[in-house]
N, C-alpha and C. Protein backbone atom coordinates (compact mmCIF):
# COMPACT_ATOMS: atom_id res chain seq x y z
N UNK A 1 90.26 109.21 101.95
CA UNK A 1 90.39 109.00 100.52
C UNK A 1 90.65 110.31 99.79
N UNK A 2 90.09 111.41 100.34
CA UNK A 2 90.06 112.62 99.77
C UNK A 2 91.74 113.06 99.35
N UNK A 3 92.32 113.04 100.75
CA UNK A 3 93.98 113.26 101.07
C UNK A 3 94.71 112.24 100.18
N UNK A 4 94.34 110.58 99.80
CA UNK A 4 94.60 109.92 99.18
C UNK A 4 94.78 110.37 97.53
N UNK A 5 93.42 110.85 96.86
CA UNK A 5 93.37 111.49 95.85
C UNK A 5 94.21 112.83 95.29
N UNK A 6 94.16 113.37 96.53
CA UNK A 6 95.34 114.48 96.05
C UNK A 6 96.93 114.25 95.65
N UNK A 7 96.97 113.47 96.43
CA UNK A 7 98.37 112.67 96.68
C UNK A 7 98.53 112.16 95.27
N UNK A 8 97.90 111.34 94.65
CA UNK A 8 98.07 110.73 93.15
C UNK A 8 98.20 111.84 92.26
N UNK A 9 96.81 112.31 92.88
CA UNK A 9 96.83 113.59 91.37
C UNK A 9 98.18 114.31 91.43
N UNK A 10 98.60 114.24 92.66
CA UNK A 10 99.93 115.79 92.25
C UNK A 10 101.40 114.11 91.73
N UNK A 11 101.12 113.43 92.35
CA UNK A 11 101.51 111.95 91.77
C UNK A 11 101.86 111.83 90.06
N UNK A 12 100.62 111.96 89.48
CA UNK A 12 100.19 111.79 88.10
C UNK A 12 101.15 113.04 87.60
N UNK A 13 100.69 114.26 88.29
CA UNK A 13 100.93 115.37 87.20
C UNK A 13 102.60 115.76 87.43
N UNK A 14 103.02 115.21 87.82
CA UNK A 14 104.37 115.29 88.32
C UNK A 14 105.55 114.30 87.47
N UNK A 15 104.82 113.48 87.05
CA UNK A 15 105.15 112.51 85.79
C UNK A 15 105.70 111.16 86.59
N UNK A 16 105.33 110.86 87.69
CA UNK A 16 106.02 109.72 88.65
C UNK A 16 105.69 108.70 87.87
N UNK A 17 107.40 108.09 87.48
CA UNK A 17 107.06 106.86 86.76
C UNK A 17 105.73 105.65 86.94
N UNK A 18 105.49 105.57 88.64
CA UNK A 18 104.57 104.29 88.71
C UNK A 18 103.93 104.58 90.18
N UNK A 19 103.39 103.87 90.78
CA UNK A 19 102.85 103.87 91.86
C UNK A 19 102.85 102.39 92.12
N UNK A 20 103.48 102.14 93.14
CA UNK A 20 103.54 101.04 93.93
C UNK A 20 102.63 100.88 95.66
N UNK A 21 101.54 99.74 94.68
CA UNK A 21 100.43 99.89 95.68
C UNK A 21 99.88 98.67 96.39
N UNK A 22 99.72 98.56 97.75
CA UNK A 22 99.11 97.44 98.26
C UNK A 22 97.82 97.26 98.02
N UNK A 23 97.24 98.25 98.61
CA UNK A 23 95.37 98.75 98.34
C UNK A 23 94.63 98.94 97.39
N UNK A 24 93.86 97.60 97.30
CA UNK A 24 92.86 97.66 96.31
C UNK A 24 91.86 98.82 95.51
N UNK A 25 91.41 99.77 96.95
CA UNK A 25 90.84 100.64 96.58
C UNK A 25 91.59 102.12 95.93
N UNK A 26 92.85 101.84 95.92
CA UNK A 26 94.10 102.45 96.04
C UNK A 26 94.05 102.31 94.43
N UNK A 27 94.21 101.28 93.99
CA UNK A 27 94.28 101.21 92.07
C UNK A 27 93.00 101.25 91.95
N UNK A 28 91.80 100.80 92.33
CA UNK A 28 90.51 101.38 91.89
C UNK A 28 90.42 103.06 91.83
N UNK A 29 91.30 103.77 92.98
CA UNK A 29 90.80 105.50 92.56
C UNK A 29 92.50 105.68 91.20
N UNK A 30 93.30 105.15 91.47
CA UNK A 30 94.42 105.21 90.47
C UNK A 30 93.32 105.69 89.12
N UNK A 31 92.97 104.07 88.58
CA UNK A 31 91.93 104.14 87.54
C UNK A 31 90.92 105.17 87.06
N UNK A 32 90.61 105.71 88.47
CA UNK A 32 89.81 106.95 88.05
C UNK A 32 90.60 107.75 87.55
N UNK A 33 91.46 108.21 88.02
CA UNK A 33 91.83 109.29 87.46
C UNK A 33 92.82 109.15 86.60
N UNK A 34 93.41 108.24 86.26
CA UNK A 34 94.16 108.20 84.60
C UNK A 34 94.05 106.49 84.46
N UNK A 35 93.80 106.30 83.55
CA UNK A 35 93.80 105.06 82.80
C UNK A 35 94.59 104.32 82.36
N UNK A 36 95.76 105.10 81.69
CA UNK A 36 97.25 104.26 81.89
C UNK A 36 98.06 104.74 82.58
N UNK A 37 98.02 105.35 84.10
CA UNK A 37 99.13 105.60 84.86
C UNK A 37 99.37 103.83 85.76
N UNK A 38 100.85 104.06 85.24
CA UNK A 38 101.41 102.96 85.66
C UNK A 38 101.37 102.50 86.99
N UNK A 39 100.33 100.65 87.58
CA UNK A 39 100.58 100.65 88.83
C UNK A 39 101.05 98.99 89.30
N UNK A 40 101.86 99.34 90.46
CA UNK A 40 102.48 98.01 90.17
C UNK A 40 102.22 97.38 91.80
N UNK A 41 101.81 96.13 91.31
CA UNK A 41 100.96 95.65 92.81
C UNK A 41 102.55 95.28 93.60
N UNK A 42 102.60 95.39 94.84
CA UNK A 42 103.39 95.36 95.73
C UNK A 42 103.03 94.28 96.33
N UNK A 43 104.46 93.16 96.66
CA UNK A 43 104.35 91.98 97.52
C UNK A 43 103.58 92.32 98.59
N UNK A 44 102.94 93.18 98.77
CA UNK A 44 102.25 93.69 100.26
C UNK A 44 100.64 93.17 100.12
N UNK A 45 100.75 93.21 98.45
CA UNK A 45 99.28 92.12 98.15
C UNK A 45 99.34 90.97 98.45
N UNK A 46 100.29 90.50 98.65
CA UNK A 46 100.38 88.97 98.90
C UNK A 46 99.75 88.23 97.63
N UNK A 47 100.31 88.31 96.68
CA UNK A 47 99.70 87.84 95.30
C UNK A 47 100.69 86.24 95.65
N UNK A 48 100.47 85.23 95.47
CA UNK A 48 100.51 83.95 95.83
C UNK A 48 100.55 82.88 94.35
N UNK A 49 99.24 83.43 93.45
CA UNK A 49 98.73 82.11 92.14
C UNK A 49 98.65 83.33 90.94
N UNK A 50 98.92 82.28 89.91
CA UNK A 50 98.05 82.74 88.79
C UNK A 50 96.89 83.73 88.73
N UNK A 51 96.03 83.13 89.54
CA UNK A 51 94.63 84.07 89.91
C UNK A 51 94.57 85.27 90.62
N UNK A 52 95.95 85.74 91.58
CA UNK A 52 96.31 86.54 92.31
C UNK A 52 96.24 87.44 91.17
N UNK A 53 97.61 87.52 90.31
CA UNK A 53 97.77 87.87 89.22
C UNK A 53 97.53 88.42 88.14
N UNK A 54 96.21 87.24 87.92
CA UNK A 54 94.79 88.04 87.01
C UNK A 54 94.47 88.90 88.00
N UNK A 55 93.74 88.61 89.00
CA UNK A 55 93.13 89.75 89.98
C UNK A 55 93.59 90.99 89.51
N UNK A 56 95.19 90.96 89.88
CA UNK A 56 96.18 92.71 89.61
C UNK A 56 95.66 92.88 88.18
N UNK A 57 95.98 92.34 87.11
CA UNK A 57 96.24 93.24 85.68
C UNK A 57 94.38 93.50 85.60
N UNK A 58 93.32 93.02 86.27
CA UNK A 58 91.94 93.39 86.28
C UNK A 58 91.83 94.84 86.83
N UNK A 59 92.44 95.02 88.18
CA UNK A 59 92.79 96.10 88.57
C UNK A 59 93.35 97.38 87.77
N UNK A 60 94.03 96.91 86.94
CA UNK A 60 94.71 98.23 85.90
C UNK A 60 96.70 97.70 86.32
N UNK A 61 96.99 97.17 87.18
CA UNK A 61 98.05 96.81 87.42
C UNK A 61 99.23 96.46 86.29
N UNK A 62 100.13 96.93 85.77
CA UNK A 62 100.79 96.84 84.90
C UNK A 62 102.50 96.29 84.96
N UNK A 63 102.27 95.16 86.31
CA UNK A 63 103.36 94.51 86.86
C UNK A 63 103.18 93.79 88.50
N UNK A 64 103.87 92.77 88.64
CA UNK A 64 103.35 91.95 90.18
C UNK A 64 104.39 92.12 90.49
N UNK A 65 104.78 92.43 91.60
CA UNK A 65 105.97 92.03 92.97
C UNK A 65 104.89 90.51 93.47
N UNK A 66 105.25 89.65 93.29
CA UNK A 66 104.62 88.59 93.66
C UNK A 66 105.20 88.32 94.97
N UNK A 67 104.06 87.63 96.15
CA UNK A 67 104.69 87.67 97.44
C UNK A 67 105.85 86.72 97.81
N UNK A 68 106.66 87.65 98.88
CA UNK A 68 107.89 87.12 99.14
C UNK A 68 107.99 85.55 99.51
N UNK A 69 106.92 84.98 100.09
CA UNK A 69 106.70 83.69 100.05
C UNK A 69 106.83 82.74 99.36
N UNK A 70 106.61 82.82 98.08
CA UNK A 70 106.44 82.06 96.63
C UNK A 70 107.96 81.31 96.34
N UNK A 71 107.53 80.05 96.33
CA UNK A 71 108.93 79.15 95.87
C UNK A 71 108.66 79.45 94.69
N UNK A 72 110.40 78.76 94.33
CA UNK A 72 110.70 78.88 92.85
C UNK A 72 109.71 78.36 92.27
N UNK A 73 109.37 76.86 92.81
CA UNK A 73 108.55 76.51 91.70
C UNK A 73 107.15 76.91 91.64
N UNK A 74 106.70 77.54 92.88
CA UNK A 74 105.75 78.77 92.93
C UNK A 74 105.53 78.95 91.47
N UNK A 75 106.64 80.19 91.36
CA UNK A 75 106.39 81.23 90.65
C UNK A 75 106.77 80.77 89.26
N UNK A 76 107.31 79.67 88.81
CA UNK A 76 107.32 78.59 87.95
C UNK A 76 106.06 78.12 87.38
N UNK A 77 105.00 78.00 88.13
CA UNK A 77 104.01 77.60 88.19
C UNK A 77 102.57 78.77 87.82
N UNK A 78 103.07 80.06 88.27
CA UNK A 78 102.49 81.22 88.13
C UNK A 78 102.91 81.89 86.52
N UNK A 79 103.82 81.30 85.94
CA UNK A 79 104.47 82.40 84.60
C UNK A 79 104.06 80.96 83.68
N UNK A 80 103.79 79.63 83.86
CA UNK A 80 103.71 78.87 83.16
C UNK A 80 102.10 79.09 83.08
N UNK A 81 101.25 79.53 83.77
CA UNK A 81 99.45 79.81 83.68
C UNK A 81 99.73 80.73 82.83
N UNK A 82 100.24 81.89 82.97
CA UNK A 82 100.47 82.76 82.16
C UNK A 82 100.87 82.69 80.56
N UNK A 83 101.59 81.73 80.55
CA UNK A 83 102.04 81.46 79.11
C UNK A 83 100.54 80.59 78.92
N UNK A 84 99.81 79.61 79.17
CA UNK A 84 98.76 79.29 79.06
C UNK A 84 97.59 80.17 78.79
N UNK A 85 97.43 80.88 79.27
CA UNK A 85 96.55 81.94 79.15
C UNK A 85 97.10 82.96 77.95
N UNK A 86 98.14 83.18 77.84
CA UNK A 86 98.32 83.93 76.71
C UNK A 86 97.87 83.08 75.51
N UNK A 87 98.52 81.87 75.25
CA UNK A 87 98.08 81.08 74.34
C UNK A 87 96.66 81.16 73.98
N UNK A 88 95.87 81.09 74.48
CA UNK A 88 94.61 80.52 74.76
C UNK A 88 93.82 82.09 74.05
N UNK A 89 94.48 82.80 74.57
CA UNK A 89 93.52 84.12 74.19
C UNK A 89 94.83 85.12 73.14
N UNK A 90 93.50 85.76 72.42
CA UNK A 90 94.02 86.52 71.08
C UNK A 90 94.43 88.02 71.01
N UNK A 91 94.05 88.68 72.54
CA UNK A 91 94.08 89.82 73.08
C UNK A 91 95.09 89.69 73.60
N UNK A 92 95.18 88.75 74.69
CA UNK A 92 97.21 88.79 74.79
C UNK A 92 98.26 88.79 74.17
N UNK A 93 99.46 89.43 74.00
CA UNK A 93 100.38 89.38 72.97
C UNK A 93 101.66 89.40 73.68
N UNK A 94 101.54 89.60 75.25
CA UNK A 94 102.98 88.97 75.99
C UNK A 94 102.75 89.26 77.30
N UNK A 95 103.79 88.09 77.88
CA UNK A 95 103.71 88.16 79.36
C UNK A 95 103.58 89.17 80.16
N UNK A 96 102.96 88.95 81.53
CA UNK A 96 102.84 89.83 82.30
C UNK A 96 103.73 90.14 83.37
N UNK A 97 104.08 91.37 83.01
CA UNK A 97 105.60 91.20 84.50
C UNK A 97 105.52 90.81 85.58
N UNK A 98 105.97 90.20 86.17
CA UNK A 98 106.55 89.60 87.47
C UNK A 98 107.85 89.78 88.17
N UNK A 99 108.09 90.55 89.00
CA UNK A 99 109.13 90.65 90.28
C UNK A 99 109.16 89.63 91.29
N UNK A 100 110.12 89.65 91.71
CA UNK A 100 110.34 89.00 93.27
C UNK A 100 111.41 89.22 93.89
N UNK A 101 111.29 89.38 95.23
CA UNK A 101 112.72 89.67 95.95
C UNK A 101 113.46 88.61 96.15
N UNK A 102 114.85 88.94 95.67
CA UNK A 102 115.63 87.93 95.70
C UNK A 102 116.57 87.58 96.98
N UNK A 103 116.58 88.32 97.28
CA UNK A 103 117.26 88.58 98.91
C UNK A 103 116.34 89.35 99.78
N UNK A 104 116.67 89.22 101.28
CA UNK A 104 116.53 90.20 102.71
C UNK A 104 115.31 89.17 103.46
N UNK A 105 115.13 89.77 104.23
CA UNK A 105 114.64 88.66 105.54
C UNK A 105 113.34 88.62 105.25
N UNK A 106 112.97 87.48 105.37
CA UNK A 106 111.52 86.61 105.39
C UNK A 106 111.53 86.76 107.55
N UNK A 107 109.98 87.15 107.67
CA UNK A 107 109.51 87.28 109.34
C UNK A 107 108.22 85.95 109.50
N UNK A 108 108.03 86.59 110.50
CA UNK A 108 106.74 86.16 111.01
C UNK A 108 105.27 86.70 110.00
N UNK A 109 105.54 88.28 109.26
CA UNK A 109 104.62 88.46 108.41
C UNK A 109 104.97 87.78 107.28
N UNK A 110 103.33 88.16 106.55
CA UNK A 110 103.39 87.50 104.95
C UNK A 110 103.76 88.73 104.76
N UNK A 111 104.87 88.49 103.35
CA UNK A 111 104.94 89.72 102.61
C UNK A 111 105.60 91.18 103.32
N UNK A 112 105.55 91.22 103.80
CA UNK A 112 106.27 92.50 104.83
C UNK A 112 105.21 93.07 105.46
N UNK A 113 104.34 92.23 105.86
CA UNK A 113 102.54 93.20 106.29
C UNK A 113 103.05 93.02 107.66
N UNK A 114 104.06 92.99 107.90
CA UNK A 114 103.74 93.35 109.41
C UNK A 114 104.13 94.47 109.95
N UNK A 115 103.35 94.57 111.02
CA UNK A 115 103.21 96.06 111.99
C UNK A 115 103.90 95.98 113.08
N UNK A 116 104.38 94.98 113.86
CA UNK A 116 105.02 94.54 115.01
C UNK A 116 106.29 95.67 115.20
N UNK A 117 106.76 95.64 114.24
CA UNK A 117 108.45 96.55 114.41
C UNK A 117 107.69 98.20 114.65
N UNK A 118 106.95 98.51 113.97
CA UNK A 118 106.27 99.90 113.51
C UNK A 118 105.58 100.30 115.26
N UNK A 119 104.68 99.35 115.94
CA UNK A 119 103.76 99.24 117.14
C UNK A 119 104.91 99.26 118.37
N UNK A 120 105.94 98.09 118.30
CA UNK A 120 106.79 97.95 119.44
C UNK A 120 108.06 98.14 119.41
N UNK A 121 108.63 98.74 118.21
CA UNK A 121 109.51 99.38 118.38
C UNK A 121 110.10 100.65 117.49
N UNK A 122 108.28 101.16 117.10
CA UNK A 122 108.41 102.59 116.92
C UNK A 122 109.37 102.88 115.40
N UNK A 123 109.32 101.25 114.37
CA UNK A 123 110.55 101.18 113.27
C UNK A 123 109.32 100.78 112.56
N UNK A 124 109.12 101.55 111.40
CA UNK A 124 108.32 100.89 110.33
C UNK A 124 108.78 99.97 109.61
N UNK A 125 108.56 99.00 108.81
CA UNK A 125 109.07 98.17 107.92
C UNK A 125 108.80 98.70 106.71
N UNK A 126 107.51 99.29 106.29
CA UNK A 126 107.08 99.76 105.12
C UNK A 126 107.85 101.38 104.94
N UNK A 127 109.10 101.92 105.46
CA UNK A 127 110.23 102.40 105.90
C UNK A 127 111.59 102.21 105.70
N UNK A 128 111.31 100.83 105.21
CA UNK A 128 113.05 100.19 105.51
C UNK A 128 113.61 100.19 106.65
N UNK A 129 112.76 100.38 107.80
CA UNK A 129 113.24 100.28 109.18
C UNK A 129 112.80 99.19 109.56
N UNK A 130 112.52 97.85 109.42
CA UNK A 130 112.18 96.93 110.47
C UNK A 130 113.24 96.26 111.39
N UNK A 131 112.83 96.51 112.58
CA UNK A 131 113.52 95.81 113.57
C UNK A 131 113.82 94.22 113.98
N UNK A 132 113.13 93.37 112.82
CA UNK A 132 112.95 91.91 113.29
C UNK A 132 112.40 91.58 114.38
N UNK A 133 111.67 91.02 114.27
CA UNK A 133 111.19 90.48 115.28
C UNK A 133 112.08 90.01 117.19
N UNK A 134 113.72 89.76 116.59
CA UNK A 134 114.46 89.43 117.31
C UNK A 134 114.54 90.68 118.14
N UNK A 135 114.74 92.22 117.89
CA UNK A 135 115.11 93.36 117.86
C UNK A 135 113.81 93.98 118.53
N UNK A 136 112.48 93.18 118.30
CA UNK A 136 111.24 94.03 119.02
C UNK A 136 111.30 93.50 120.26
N UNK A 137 111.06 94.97 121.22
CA UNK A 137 110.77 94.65 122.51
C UNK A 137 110.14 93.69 122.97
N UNK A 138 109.92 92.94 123.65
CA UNK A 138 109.15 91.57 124.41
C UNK A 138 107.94 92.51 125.30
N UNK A 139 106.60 92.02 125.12
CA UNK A 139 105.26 92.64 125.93
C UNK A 139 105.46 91.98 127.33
């Protein structure tokens, strides 16, 4: 965490538009150390519902990559809670961003969490290197 912390701080002071983060504890130390540095939860959360959602902007999160999984009417279903919830409360005054990838390959992982390409064929995905599953060596 220590190596983690440095990393933001020179992060922060460097003026990096945002931080794009899977790890919870990851926007919990964000938070420590600046309060509105911009962080934007990564489909790597596997954010799924509405409640995913809340979860992030509780976090300090100031935008969802919602996971690559999510049908249309998913995420139809996720921006329509949202408009609900804004309604409902007097502190909200507009939607909460939402991303999604519109293209590139859906695997065997949720969300791009997988390690398979990274373990057996030495290609990270969290890299832009994944090998597909087709492409990883056979054990």
């Amino acid at each position: 965490m220590a190596e983690a912390e440095e990393h933001l701080r020179a992060m922060i002071a460097a003026g990096v538009d945002a931080a794009i983060v899977q790890d919870v504890g990851i926007c919990r130390l964000i938070r420590q150390l600046s309060p509105d540095f911009p962080i934007h939860a990564s489909t790597q959360m596997t954010i799924t519902s509405a409640a995913g959602v809340e979860f992030a902007r509780q976090l300090g999160c100031h935008l969802v990559v919602l996971a690559r999984e999510c049908s249309i009417k998913e995420i139809e279903r996720i921006q329509a809670a949202q408009a609900g919830a804004n309604h409902q409360s007097s502190t909200t005054s507009h939607q909460f961003p939402l991303e999604v990838f519109v293209h590139g390959a859906l695997c065997v992982a949720y969300s791009g969490q997988c390690l398979t390409s990274e373990a057996l064929g030495g290609r990270s995905a969290n890299r832009g290197e994944c090998a597909q599953a087709a492409a990883c060596p056979t054990i």
